[in-house]
Each structure stands twice: as structure tokens, then as C-alpha cells.
C-alpha atoms as a PDB file:
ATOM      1  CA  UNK A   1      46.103  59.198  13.761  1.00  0.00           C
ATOM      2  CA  UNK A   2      48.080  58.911  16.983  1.00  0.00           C
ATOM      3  CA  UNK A   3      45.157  59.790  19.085  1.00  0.00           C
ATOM      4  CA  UNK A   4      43.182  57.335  17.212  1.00  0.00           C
ATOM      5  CA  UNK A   5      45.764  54.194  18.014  1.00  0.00           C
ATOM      6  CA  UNK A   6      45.889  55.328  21.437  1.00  0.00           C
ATOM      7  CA  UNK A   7      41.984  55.408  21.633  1.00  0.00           C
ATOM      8  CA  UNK A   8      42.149  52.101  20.233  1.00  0.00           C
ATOM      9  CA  UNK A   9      44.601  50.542  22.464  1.00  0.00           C
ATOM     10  CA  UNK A  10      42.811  51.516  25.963  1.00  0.00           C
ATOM     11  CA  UNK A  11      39.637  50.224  24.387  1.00  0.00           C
ATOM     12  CA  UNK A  12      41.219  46.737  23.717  1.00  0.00           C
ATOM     13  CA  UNK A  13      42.882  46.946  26.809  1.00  0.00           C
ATOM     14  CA  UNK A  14      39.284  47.526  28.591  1.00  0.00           C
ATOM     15  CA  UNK A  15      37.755  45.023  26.586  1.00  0.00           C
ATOM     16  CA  UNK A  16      40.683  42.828  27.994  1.00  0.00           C
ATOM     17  CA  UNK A  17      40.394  43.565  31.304  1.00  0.00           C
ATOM     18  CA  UNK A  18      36.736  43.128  31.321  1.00  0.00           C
ATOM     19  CA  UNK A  19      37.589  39.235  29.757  1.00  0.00           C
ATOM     20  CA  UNK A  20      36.636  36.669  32.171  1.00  0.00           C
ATOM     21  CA  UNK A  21      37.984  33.028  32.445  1.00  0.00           C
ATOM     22  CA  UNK A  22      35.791  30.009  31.821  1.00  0.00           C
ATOM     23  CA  UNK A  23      34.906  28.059  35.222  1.00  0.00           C
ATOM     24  CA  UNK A  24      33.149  24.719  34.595  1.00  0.00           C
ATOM     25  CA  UNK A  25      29.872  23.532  36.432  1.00  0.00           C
ATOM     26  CA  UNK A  26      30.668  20.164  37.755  1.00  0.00           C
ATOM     27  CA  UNK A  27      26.824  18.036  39.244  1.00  0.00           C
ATOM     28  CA  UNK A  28      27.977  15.763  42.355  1.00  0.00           C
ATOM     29  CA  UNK A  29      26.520  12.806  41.343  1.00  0.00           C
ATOM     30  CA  UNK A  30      24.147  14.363  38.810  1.00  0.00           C
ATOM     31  CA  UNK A  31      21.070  16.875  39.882  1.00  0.00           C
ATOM     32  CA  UNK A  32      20.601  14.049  42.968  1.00  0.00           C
ATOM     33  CA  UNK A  33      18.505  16.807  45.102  1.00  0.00           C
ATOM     34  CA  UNK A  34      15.604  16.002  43.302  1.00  0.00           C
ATOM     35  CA  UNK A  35      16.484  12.305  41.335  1.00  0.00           C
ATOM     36  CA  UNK A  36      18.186   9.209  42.409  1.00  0.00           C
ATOM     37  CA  UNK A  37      21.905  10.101  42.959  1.00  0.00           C
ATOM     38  CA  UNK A  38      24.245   8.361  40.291  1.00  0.00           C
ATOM     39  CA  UNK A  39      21.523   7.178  38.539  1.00  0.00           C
ATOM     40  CA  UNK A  40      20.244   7.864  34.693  1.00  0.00           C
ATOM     41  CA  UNK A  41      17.267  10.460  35.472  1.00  0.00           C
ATOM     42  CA  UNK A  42      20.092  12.386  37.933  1.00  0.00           C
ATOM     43  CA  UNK A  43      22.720  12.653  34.758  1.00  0.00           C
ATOM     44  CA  UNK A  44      20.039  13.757  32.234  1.00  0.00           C
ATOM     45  CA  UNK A  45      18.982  16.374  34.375  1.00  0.00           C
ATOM     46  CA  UNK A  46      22.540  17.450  35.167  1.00  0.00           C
ATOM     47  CA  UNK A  47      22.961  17.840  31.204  1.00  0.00           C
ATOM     48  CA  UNK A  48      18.861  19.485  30.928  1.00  0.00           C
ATOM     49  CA  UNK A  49      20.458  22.120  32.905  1.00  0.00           C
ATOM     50  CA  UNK A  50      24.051  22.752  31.344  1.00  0.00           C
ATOM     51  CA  UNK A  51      26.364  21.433  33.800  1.00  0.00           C
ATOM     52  CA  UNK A  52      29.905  20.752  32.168  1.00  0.00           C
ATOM     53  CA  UNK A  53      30.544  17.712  34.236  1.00  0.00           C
ATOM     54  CA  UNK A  54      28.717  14.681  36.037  1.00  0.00           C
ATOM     55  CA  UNK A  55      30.363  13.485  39.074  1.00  0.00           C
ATOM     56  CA  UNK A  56      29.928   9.176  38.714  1.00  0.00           C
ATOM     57  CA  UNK A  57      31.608   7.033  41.069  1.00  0.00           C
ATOM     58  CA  UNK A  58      32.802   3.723  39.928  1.00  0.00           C
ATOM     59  CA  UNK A  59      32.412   0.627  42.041  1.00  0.00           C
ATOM     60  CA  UNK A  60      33.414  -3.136  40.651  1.00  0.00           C
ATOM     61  CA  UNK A  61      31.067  -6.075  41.733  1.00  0.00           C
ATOM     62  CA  UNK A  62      31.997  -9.329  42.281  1.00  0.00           C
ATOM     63  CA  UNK A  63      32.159 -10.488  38.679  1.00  0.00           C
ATOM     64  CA  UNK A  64      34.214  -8.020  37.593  1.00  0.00           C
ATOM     65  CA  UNK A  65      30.779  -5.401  35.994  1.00  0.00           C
ATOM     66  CA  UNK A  66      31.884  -1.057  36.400  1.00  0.00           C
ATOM     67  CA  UNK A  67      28.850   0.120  38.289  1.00  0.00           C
ATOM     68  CA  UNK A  68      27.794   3.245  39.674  1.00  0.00           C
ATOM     69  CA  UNK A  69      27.269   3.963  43.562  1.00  0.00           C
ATOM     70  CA  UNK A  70      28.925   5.646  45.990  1.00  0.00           C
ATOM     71  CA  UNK A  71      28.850   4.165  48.927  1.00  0.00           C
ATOM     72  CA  UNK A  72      30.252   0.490  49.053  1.00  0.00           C
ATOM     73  CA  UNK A  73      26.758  -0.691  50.125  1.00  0.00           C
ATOM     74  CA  UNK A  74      23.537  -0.812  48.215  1.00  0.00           C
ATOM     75  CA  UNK A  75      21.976  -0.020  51.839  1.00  0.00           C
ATOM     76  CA  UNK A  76      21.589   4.008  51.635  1.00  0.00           C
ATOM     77  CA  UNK A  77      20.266   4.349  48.230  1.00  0.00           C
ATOM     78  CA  UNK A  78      18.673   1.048  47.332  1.00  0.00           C
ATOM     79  CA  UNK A  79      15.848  -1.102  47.987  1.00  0.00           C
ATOM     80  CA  UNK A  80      18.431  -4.106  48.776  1.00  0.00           C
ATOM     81  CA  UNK A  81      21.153  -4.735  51.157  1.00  0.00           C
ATOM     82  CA  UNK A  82      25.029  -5.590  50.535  1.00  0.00           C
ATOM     83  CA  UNK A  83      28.358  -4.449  49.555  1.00  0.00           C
ATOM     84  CA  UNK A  84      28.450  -3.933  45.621  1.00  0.00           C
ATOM     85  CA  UNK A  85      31.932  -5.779  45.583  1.00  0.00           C
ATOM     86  CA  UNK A  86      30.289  -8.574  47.256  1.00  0.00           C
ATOM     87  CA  UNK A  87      27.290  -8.594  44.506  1.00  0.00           C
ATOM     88  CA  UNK A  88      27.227  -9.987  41.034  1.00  0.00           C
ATOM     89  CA  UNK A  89      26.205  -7.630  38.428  1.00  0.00           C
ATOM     90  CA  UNK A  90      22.703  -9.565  38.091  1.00  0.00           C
ATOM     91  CA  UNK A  91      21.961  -8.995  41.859  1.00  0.00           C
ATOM     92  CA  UNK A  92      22.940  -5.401  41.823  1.00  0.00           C
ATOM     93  CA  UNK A  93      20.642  -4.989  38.731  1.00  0.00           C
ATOM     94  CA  UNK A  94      17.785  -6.190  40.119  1.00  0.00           C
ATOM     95  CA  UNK A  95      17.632  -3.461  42.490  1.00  0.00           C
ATOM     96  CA  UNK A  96      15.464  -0.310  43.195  1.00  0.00           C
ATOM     97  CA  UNK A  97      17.832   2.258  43.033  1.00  0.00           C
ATOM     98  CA  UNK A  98      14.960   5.307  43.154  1.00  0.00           C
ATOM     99  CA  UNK A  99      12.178   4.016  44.929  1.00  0.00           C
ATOM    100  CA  UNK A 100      14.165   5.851  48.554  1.00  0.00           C
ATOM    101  CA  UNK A 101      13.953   9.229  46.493  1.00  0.00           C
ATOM    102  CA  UNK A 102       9.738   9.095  45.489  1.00  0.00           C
ATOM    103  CA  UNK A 103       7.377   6.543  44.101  1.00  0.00           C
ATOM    104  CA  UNK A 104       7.843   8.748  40.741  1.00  0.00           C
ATOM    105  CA  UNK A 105      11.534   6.790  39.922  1.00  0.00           C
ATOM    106  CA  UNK A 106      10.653   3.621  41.214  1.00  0.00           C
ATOM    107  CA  UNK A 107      12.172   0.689  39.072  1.00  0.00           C
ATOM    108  CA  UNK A 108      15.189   3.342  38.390  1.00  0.00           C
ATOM    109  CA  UNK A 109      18.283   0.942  38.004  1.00  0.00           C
ATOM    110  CA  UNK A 110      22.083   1.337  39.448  1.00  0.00           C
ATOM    111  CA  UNK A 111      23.574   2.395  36.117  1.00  0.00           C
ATOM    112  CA  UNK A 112      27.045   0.715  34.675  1.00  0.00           C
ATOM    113  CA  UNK A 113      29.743   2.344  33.808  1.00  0.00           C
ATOM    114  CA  UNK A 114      29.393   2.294  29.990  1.00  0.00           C
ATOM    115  CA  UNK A 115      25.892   3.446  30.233  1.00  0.00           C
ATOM    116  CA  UNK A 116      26.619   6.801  31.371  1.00  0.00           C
ATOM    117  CA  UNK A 117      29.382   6.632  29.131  1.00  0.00           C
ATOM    118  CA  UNK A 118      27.428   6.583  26.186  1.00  0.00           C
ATOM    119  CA  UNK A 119      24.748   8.979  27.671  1.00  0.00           C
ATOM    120  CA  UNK A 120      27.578  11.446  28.185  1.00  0.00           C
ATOM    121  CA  UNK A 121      29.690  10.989  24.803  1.00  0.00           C
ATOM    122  CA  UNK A 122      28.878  14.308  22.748  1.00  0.00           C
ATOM    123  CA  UNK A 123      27.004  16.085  25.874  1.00  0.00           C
ATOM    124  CA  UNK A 124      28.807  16.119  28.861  1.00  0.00           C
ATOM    125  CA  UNK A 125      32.225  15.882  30.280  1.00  0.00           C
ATOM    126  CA  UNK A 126      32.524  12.748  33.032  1.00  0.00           C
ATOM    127  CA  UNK A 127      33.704  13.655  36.369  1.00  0.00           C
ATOM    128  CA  UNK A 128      35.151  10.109  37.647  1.00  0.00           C
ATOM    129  CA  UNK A 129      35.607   9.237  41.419  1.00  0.00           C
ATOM    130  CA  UNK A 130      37.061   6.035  41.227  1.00  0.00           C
ATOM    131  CA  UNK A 131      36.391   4.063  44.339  1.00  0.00           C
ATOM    132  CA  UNK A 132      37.011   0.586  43.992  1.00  0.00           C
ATOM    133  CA  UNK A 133      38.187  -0.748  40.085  1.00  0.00           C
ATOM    134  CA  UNK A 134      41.239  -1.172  38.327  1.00  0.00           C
ATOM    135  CA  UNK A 135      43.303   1.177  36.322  1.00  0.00           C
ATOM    136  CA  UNK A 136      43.103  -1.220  33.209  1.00  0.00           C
ATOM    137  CA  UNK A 137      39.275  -1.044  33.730  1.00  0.00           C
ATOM    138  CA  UNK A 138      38.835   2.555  34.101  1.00  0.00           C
ATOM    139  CA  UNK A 139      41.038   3.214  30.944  1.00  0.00           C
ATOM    140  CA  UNK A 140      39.906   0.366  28.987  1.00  0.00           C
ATOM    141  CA  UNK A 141      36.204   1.742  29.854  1.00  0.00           C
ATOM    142  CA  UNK A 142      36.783   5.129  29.209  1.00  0.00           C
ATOM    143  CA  UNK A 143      39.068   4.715  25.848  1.00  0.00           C
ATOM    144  CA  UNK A 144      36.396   2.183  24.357  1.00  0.00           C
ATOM    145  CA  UNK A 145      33.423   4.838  24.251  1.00  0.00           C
ATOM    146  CA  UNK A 146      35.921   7.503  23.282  1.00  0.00           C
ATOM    147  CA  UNK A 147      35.534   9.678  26.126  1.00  0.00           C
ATOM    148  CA  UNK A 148      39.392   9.500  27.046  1.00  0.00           C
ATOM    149  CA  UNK A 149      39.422  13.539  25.805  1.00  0.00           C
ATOM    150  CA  UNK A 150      36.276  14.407  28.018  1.00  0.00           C
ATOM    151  CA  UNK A 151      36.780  13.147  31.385  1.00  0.00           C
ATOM    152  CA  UNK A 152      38.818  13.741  34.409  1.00  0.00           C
ATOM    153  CA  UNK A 153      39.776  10.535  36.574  1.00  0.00           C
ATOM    154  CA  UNK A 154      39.616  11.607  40.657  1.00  0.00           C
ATOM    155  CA  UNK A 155      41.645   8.926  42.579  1.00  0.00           C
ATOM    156  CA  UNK A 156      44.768   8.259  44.299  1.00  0.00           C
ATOM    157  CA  UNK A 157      48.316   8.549  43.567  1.00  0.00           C
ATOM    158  CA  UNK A 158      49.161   4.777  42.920  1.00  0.00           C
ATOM    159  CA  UNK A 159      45.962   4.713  40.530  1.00  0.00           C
ATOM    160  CA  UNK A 160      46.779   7.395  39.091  1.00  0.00           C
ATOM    161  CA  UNK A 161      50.165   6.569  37.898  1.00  0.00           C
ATOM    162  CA  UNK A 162      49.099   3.290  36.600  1.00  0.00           C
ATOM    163  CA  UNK A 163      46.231   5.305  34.552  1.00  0.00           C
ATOM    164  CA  UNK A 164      48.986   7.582  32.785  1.00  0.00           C
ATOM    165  CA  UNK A 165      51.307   5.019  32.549  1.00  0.00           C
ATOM    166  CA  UNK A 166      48.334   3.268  30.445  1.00  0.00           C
ATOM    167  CA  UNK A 167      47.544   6.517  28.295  1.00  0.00           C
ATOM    168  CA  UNK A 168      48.986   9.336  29.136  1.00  0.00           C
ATOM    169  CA  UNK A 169      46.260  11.766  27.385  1.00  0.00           C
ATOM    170  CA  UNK A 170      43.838  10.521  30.082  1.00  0.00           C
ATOM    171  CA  UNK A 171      43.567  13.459  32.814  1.00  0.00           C
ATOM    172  CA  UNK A 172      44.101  12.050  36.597  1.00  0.00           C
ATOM    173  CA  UNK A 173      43.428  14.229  38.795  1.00  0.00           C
ATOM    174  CA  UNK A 174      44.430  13.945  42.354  1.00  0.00           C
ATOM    175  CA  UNK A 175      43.498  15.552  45.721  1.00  0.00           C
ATOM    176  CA  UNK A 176      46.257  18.352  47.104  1.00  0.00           C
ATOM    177  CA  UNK A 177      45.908  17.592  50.454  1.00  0.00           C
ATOM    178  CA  UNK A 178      48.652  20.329  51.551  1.00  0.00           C
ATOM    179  CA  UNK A 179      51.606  22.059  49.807  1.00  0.00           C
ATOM    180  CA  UNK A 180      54.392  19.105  50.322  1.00  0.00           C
ATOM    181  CA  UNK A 181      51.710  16.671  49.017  1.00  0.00           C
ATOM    182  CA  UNK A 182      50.943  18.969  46.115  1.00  0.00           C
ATOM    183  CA  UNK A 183      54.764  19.521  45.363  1.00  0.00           C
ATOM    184  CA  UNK A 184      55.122  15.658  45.189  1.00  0.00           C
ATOM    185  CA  UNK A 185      52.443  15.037  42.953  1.00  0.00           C
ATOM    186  CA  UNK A 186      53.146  17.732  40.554  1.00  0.00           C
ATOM    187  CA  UNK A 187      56.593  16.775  40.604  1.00  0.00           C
ATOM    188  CA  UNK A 188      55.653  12.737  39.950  1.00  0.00           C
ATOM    189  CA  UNK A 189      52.112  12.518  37.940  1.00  0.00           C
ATOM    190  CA  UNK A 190      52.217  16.274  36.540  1.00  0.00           C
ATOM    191  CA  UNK A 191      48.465  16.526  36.609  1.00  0.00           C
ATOM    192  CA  UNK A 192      46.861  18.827  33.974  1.00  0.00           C
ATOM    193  CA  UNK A 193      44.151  19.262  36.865  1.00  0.00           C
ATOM    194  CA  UNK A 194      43.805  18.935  40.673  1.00  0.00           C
ATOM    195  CA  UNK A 195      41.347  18.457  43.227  1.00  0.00           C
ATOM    196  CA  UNK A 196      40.449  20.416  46.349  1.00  0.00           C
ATOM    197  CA  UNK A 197      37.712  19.901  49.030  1.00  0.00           C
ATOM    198  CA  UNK A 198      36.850  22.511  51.530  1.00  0.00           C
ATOM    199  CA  UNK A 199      40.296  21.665  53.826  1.00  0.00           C
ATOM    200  CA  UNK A 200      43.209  21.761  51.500  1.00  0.00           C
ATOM    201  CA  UNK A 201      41.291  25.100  49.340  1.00  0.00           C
ATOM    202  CA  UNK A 202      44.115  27.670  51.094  1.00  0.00           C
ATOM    203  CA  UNK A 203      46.137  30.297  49.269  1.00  0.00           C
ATOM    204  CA  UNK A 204      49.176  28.682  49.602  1.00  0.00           C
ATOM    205  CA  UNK A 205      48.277  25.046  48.304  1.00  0.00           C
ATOM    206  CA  UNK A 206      46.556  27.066  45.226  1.00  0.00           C
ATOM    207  CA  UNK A 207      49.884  28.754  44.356  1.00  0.00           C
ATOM    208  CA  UNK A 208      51.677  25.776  44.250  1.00  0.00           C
ATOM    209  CA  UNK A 209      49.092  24.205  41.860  1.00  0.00           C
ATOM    210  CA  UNK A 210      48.832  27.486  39.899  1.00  0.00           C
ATOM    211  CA  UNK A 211      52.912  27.623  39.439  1.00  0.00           C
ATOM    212  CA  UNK A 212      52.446  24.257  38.058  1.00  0.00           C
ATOM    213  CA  UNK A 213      50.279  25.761  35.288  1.00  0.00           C
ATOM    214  CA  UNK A 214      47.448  23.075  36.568  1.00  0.00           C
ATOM    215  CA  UNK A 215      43.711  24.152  36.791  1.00  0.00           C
ATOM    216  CA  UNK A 216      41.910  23.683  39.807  1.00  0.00           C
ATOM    217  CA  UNK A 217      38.560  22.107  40.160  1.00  0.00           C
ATOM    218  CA  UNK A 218      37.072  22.819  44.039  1.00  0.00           C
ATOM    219  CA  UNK A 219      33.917  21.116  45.866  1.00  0.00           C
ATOM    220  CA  UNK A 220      31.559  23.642  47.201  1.00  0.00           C
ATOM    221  CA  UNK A 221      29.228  22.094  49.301  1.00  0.00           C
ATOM    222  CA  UNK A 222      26.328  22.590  52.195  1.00  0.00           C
ATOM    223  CA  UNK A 223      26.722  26.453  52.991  1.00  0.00           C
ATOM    224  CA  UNK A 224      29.353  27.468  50.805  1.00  0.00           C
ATOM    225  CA  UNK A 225      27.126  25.695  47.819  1.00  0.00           C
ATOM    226  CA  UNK A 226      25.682  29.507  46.732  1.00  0.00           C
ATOM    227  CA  UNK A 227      26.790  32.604  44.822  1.00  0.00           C
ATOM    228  CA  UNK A 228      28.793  33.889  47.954  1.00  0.00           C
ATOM    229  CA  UNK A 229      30.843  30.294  47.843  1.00  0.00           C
ATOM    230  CA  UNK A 230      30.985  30.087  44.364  1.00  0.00           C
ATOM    231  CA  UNK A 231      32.326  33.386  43.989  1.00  0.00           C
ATOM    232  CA  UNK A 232      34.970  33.202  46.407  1.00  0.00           C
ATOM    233  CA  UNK A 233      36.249  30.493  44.984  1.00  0.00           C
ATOM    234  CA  UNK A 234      36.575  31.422  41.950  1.00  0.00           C
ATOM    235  CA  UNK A 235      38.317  34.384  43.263  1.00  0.00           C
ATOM    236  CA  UNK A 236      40.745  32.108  44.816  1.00  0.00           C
ATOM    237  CA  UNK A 237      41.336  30.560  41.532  1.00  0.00           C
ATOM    238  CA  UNK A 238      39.158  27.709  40.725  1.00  0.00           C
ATOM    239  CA  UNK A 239      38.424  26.905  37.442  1.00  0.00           C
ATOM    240  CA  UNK A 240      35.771  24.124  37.855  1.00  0.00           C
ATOM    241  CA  UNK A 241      33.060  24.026  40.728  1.00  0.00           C
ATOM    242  CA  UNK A 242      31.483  20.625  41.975  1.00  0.00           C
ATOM    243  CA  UNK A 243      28.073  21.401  43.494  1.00  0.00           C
ATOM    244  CA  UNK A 244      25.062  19.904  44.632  1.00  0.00           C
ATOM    245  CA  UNK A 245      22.992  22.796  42.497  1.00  0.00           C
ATOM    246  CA  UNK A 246      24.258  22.411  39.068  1.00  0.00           C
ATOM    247  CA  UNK A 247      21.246  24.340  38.014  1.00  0.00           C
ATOM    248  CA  UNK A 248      21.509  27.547  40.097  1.00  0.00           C
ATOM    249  CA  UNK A 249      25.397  27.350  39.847  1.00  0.00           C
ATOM    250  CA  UNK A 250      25.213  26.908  35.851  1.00  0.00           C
ATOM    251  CA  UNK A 251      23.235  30.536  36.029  1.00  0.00           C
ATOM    252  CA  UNK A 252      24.889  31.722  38.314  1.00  0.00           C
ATOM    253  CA  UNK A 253      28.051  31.277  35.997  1.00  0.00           C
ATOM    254  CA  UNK A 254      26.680  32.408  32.732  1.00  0.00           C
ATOM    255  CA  UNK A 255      25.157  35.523  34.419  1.00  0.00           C
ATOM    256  CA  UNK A 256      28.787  36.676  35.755  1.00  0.00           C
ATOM    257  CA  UNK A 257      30.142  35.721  32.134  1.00  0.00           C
ATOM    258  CA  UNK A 258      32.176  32.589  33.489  1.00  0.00           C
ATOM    259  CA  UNK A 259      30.041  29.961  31.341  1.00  0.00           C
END
């Protein structure tokens, strides 16, 4: 009897030890190698493949409409020229936003911000880089499609505080920068989650997140966007990846029992 307990208790200790954690598969502005960036065809693809997140960013136009680009132009990705915030929603509508990537998503619009909402709501989680709206917009947005349990809100500090001050269930997430930065923001917002790029991912800003009980979700981009990257950061103790190859990554992840 003894011998069987003890049998049992190294083989649930095994099975224990062989556990892995979950690490979620975050697409940077969709699957955008191969479709429009922040754009409809790039956010179905991203959820075709199993990614747990799709990176949006949110831009407001000059009447006030959430819409989805990056950059504060049209210019890069567009068939028009302008600054969104300078736009009304109609103008920014009437654009081309896939003809740049192949003749194949021509007519492909600049999405709004409740669109992808709604596209996402019951698939995906929504990876938000706010870069120019409000807090009450962003909250009033995200609570409205009832996505305010499935998305994480990148931004800055003062944005940030207004969005938990507005709901406090929403999950801001912030960038570390370095350890004082980190200590302040812990100490102030108490982020469930925090953001890292390539700069700020060292062992001793991770601790300080990690003490806080906080996950960590880490860009991996250009070379260090493959298994090698991937695994090294999770090593390090991310527990969410944004990538530019949601596809590979998302196999990559379910092959080592992450996903």
C-alpha cells in the first residue's frame, strides 16, 4: 500500500512537472503579411489560424468616428492622402485600404472600431493600441459590444487611469519601460497585464512585473519573430506573444503544449 502511494505521488508529481503554462498568440495588426494590415480580411485570417488576440489600433477622425489605422496618415496603406484626425469618417471610408497589398483586396475598407468589435465578440480576444481617442470612447466602445472581459487596452499611463477609473474590470495594459517605471505603475494602475517590446524585455524589469503577480505579454518581431525568439521568451516569462506570424507561432505553441 505504501509503495503504491509513493508510486502514485512521483507519477503526479511528473505529470506536474511535465504541465506547461498557457502563452497566448497575439496577430500585430491581424495576418497583415499577406492581407491589408488592420483591415477585415487581415482579422479573419488572424482568427482562420487560431491566434488568441488581434492587435487593432484605434484612431478618431475629425467627427468624432473609432477607426482603425496605424499610422496617423492614410498615406502608407491607402489609396488617399491625409491625417485620419483631419478626415471625416465619410472621407476615410471612401478609401482603398487594400489595393497597396494586391489587386485581389482592392475596394477593402479602413474598418471602425465596432466592426471588428463585433467580428471579434465570441472568437477572438482584441489586442487594443490606442493611439489617438478618448478614454470615454474606448470604454464606451468596448463595454457596448460586450467585449470589456476579452480585450486588453495598450496605452499610456494618463489613459489608462482614466479607463479604470471608468470600469475597473477593463484590463489596461501599459508599457514597462524600465524597473522604476514598472514599480510606479504597478504601484498606481495595478495592471493585471503589461507590455514589453524588445528594449525593456530584461530579467530584472520581468521580476518586478512577475512579483506583482501581472502576466506579461512581449512583441517578437523581425528576427526574433521564430521558434528560437518565441521560445526564449517564453523562457523569460512571457505569457502572450505579439507576432507578425500568428500562423507559424499558433503551431509553434500548440506543438510545445503552450496553446
Amino acid at each position: 500500500m505504501i509503495q503504491r502511494a509513493l508510486c502514485l505521488a512521483l507519477l503526479l508529481a511528473a505529470l506536474a512537472a511535465g504541465q506547461t503554462r498557457r502563452v497566448v498568440a497575439i496577430a500585430h495588426r491581424g495576418e497583415h503579411l499577406h492581407h491589408p494590415e488592420n483591415t477585415m480580411p487581415a482579422f479573419k485570417e488572424a482568427i482562420r489560424l487560431g491566434a488568441d488576440f488581434i492587435e487593432v489600433d484605434v484612431q478618431t477622425t475629425a467627427d468624432g468616428e473609432l477607426v482603425l489605422s496605424h499610422d496617423g496618415s492614410v498615406n502608407r496603406c491607402t489609396d488617399g492622402q491625409g491625417k485620419v484626425a483631419e478626415m471625416t469618417f465619410d472621407q476615410v471610408e471612401a478609401l482603398d485600404a487594400g489595393i497597396k497589398t494586391g489587386p485581389e483586396f482592392a475596394g477593402t475598407k479602413i474598418p471602425t472600431f465596432d466592426q471588428v468589435l463585433d467580428l471579434a465578440r465570441g472568437k477572438i480576444g482584441v489586442y487594443v493600441d490606442v493611439k489617438n481617442a478618448s478614454a470615454q470612447d474606448v470604454v464606451a466602445h468596448i463595454d457596448g459590444h460586450g467585449m470589456t472581459d476579452h480585450v486588453v487596452i495598450y496605452c499610456g499611463f494618463r489613459l489608462a487611469k482614466q479607463i479604470e477609473e471608468l470600469n475597473p474590470r477593463l484590463k489596461v495594459m501599459p508599457e514597462s519601460n524600465t524597473v522604476e517605471n514598472a514599480k510606479v505603475l504597478i504601484g498606481q494602475l495595478h495592471p493585471r497585464v503589461v507590455a514589453f517590446g524588445a528594449r525593456d524585455f530584461t530579467p530584472e524589469i520581468i521580476a518586478v512585473v512577475k512579483q506583482a503577480d501581472a502576466e506579461i505579454y512581449v512583441d517578437r518581431m523581425g528576427t526574433t519573430d521564430a521558434p528560437e525568439g518565441w521560445q526564449a521568451a517564453i523562457d523569460a516569462g512571457a505569457d502572450g506573444i505579439q507576432s507578425d506570424r500568428p500562423g507559424p507561432l499558433v503551431e509553434y505553441l500548440r506543438q510545445k503544449g503552450y496553446k
